[in-house]
PDB file of N, CA and C in Angstrom:
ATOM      1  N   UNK A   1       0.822  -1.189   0.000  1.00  0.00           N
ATOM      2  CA  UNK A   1       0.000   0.000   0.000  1.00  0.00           C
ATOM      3  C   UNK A   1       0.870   1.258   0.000  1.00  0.00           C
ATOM      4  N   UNK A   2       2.027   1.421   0.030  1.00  0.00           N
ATOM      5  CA  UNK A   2       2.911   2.634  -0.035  1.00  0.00           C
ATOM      6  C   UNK A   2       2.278   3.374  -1.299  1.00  0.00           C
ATOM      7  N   UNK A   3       2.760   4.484  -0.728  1.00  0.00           N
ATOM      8  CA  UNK A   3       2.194   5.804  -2.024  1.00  0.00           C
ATOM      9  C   UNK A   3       3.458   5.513  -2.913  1.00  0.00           C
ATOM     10  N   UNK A   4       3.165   5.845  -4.183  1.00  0.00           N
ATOM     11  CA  UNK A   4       4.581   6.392  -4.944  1.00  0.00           C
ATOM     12  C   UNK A   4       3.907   6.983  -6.043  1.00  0.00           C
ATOM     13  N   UNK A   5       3.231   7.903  -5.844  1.00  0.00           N
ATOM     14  CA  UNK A   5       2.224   8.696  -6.937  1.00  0.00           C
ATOM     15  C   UNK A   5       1.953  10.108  -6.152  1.00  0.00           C
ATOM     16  N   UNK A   6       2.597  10.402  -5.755  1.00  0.00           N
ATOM     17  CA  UNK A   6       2.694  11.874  -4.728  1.00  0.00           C
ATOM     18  C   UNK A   6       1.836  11.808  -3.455  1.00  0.00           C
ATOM     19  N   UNK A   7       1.060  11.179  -3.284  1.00  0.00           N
ATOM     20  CA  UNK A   7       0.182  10.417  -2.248  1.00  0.00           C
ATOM     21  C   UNK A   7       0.661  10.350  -0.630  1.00  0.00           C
ATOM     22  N   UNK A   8       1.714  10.196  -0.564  1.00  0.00           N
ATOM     23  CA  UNK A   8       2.559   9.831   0.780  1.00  0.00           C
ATOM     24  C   UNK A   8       1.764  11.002   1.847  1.00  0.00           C
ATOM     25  N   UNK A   9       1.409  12.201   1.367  1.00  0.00           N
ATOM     26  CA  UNK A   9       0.535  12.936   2.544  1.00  0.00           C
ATOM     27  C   UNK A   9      -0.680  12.336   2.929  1.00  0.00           C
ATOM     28  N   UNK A  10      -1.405  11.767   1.813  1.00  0.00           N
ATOM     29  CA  UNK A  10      -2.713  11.538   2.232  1.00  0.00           C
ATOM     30  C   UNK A  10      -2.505   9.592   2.970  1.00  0.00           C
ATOM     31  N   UNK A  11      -1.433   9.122   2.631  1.00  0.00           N
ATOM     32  CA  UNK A  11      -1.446   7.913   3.741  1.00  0.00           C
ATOM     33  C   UNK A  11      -0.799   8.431   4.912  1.00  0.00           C
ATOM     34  N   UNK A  12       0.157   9.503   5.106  1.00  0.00           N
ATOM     35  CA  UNK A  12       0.275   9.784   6.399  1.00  0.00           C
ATOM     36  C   UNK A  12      -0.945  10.398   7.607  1.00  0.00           C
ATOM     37  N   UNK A  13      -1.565  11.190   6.586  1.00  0.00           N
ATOM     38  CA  UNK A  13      -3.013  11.325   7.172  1.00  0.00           C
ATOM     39  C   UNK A  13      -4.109  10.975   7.827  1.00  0.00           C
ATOM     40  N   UNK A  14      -4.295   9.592   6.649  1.00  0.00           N
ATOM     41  CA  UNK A  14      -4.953   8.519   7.370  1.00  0.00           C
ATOM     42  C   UNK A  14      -4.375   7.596   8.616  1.00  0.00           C
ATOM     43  N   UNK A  15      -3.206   7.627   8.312  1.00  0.00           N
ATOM     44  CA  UNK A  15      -2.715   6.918   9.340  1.00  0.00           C
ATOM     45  C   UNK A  15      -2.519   7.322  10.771  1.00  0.00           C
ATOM     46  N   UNK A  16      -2.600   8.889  10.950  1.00  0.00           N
ATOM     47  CA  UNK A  16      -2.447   9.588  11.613  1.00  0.00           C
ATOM     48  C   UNK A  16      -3.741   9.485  12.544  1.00  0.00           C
ATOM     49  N   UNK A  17      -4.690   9.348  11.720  1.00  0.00           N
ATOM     50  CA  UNK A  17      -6.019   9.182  12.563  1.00  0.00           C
ATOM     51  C   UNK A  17      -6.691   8.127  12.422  1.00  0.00           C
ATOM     52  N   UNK A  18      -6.049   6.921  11.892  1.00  0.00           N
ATOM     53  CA  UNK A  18      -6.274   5.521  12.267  1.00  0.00           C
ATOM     54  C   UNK A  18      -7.278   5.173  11.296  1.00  0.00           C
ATOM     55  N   UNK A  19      -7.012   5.543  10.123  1.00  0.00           N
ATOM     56  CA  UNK A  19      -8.265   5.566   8.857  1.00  0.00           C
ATOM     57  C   UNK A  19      -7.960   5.125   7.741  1.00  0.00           C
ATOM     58  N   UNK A  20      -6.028   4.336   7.865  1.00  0.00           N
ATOM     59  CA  UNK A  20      -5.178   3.808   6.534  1.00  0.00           C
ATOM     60  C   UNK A  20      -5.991   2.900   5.929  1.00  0.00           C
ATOM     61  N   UNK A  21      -7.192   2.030   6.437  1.00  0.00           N
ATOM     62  CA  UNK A  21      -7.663   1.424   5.788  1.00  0.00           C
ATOM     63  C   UNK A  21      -8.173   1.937   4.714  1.00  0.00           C
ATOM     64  N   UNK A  22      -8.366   2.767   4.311  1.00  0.00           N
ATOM     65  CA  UNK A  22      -9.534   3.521   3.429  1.00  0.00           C
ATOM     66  C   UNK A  22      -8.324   4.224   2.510  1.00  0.00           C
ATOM     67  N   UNK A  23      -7.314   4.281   2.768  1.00  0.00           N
ATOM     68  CA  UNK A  23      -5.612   4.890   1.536  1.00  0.00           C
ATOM     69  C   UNK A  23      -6.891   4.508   0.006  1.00  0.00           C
ATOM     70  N   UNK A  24      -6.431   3.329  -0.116  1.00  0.00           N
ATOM     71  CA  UNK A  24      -6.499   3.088  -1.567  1.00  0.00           C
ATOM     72  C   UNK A  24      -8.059   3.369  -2.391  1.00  0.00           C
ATOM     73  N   UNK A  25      -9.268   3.485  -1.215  1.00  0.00           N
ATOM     74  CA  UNK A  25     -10.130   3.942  -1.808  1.00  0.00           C
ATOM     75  C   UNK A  25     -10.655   5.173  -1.785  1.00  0.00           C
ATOM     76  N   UNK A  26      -9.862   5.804  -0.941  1.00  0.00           N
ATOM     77  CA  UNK A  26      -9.915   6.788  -1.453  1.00  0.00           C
ATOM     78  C   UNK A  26      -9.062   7.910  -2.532  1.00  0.00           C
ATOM     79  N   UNK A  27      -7.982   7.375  -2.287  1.00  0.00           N
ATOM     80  CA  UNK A  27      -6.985   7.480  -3.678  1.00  0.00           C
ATOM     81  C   UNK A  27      -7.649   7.554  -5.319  1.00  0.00           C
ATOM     82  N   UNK A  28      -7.826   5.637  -4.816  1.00  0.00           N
ATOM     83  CA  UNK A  28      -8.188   5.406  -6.367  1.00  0.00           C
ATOM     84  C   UNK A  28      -9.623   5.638  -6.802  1.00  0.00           C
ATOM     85  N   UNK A  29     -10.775   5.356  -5.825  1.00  0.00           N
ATOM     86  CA  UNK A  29     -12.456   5.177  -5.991  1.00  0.00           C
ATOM     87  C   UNK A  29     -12.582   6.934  -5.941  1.00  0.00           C
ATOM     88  N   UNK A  30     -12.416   8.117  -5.116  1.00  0.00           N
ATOM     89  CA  UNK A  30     -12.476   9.062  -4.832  1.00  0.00           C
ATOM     90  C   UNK A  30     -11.375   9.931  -5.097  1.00  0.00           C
ATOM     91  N   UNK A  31     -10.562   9.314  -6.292  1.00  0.00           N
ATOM     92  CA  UNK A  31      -9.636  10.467  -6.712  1.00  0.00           C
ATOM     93  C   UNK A  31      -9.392  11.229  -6.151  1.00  0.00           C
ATOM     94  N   UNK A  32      -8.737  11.640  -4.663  1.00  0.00           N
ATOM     95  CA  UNK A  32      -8.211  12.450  -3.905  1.00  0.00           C
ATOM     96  C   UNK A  32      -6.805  12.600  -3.503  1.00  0.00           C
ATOM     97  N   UNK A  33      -5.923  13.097  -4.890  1.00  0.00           N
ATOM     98  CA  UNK A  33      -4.728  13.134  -4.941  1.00  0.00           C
ATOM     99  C   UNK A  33      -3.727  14.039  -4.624  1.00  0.00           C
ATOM    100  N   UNK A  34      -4.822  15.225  -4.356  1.00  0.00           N
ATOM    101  CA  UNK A  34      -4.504  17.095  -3.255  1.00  0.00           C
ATOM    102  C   UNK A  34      -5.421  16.819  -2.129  1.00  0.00           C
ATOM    103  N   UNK A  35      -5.118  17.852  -1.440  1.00  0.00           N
ATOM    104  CA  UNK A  35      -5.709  18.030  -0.089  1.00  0.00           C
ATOM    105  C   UNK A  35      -7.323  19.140  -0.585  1.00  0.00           C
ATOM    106  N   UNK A  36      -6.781  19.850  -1.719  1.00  0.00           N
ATOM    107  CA  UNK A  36      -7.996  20.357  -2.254  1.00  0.00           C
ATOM    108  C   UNK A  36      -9.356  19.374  -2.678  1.00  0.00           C
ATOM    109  N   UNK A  37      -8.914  18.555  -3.203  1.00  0.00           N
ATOM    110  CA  UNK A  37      -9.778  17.542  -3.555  1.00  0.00           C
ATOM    111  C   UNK A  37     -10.702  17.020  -2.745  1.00  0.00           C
ATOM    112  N   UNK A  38     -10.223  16.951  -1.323  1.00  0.00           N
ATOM    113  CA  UNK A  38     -11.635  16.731   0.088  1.00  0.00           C
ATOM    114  C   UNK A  38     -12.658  17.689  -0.060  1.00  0.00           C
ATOM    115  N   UNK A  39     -12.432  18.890  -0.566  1.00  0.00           N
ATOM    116  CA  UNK A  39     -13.717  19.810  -1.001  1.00  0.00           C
ATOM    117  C   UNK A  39     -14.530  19.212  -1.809  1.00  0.00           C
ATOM    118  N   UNK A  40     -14.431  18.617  -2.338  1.00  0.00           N
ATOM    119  CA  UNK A  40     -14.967  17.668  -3.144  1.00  0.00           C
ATOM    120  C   UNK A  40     -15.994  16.422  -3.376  1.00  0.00           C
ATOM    121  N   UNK A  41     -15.194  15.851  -2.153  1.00  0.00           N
ATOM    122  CA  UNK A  41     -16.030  15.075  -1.399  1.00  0.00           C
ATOM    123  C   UNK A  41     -17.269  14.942  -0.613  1.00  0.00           C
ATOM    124  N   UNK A  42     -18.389  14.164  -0.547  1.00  0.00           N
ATOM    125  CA  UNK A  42     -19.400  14.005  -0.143  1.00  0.00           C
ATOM    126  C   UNK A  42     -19.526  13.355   0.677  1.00  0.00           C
ATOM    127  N   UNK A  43     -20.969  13.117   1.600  1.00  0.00           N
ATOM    128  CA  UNK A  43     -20.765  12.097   2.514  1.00  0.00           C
ATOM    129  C   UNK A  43     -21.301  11.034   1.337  1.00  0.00           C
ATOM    130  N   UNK A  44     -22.386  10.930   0.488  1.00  0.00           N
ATOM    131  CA  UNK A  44     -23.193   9.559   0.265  1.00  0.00           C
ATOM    132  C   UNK A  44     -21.369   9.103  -0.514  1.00  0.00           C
ATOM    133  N   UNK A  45     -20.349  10.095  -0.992  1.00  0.00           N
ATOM    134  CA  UNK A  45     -19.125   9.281  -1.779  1.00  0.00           C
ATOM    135  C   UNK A  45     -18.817   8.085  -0.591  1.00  0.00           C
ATOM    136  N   UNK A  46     -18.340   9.230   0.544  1.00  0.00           N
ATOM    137  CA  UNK A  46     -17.598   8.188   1.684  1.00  0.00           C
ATOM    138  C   UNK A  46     -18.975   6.776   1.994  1.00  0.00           C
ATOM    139  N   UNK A  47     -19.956   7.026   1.547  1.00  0.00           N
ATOM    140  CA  UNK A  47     -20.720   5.636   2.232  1.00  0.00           C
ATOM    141  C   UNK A  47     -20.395   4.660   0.970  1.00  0.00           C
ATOM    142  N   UNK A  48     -19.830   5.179  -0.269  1.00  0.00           N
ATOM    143  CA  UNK A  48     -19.923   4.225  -1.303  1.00  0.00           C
ATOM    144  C   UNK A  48     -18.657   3.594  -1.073  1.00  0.00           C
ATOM    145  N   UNK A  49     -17.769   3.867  -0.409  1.00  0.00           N
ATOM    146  CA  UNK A  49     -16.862   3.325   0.059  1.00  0.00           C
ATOM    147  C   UNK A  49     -15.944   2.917   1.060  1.00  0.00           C
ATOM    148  N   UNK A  50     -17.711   2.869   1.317  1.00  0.00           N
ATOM    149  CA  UNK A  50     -17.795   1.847   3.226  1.00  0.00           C
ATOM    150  C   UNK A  50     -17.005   2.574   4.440  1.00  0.00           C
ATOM    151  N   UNK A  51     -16.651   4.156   4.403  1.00  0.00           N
ATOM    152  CA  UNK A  51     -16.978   4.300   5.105  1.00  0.00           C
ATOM    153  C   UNK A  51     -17.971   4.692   6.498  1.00  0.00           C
ATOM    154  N   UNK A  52     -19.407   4.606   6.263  1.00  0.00           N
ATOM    155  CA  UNK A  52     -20.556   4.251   6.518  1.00  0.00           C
ATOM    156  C   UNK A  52     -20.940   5.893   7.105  1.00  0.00           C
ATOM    157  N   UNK A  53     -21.981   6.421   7.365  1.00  0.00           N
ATOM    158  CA  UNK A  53     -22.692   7.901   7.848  1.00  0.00           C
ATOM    159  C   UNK A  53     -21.225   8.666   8.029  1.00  0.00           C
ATOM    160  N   UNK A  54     -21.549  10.171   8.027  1.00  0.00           N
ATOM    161  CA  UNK A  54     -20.352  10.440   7.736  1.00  0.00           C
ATOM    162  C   UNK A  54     -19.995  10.815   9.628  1.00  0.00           C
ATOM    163  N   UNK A  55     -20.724  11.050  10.362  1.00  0.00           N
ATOM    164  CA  UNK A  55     -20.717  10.823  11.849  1.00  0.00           C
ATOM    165  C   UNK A  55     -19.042   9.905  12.306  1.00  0.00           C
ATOM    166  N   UNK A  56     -19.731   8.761  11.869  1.00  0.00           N
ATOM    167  CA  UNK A  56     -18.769   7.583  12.418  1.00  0.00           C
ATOM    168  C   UNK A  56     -17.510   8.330  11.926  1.00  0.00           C
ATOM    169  N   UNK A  57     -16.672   8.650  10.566  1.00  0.00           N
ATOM    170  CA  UNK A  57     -15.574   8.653  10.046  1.00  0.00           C
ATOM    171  C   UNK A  57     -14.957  10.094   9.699  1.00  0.00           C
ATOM    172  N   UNK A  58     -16.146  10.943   9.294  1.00  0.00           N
ATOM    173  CA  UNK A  58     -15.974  11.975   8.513  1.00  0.00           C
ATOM    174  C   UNK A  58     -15.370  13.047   9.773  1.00  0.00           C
ATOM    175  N   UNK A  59     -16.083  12.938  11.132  1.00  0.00           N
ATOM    176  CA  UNK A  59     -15.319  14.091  11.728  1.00  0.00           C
ATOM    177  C   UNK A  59     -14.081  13.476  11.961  1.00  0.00           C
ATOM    178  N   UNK A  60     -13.695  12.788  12.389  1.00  0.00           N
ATOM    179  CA  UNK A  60     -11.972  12.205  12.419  1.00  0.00           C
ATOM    180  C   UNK A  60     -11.393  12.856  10.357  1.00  0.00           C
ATOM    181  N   UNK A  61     -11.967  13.112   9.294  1.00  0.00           N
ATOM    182  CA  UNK A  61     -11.282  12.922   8.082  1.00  0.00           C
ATOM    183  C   UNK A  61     -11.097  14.357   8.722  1.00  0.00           C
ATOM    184  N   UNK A  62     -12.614  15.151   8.747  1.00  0.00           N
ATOM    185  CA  UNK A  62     -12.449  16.001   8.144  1.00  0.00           C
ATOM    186  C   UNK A  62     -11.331  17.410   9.244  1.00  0.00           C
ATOM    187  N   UNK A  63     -11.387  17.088  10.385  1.00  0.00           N
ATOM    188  CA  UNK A  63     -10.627  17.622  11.993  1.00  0.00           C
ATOM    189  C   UNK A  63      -9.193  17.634  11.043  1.00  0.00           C
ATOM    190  N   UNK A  64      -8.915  16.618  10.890  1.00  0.00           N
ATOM    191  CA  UNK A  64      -7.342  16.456  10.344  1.00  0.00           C
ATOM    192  C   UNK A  64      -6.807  17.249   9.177  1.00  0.00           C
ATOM    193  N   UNK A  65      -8.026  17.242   8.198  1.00  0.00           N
ATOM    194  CA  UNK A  65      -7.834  17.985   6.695  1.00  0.00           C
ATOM    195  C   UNK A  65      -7.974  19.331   7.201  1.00  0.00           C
ATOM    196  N   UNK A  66      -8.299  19.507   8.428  1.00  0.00           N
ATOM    197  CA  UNK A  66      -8.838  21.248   8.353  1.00  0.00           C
ATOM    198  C   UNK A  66      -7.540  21.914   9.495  1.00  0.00           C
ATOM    199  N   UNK A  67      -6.531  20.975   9.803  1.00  0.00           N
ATOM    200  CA  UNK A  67      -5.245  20.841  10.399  1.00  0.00           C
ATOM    201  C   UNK A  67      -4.389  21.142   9.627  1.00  0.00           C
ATOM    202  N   UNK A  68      -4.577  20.672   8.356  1.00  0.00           N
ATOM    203  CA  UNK A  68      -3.166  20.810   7.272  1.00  0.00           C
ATOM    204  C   UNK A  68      -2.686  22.082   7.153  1.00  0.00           C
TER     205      UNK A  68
END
C-alpha cells in the first residue's frame, strides 16, 4: 500500500487518525490526490466506500484535513 504517486501525505493522514484502511479507496475510488480535492467530497461518496454515515468517520477525516 505505499504511495509512490505523490500520495505519501494523504497515507500519512490517514494513518495519523487511524483511517489507513480507506488509503487506496480513497486514492483510487475518490480520486483524492490534493488536499484540495476533500472539497470535493461528499458524505453519500464516503458511504460508497464503506466508510458508513459520515458521523462515524468523517469528523476524524475532516478535523485532520482542516489541520493541514
Amino acid at each position: 500500500m505505499a504511495p509512490d504517486d505523490g500520495t505519501d501525505w494523504l497515507l500519512a493522514l490517514l494513518t495519523e487518525i487511524q483511517l489507513e484502511q480507506f488509503y487506496l479507496k480513497i486514492r483510487d475510488e475518490l480520486h483524492v490526490t490534493r488536499l484540495g480535492h476533500f472539497d470535493y467530497v461528499k458524505p453519500a461518496d464516503l458511504d460508497q466506500i464503506g466508510m458508513g454515515r459520515p458521523g462515524r468517520y468523517w469528523g476524524q477525516l475532516a478535523g485532520a484535513v482542516g489541520q493541514e
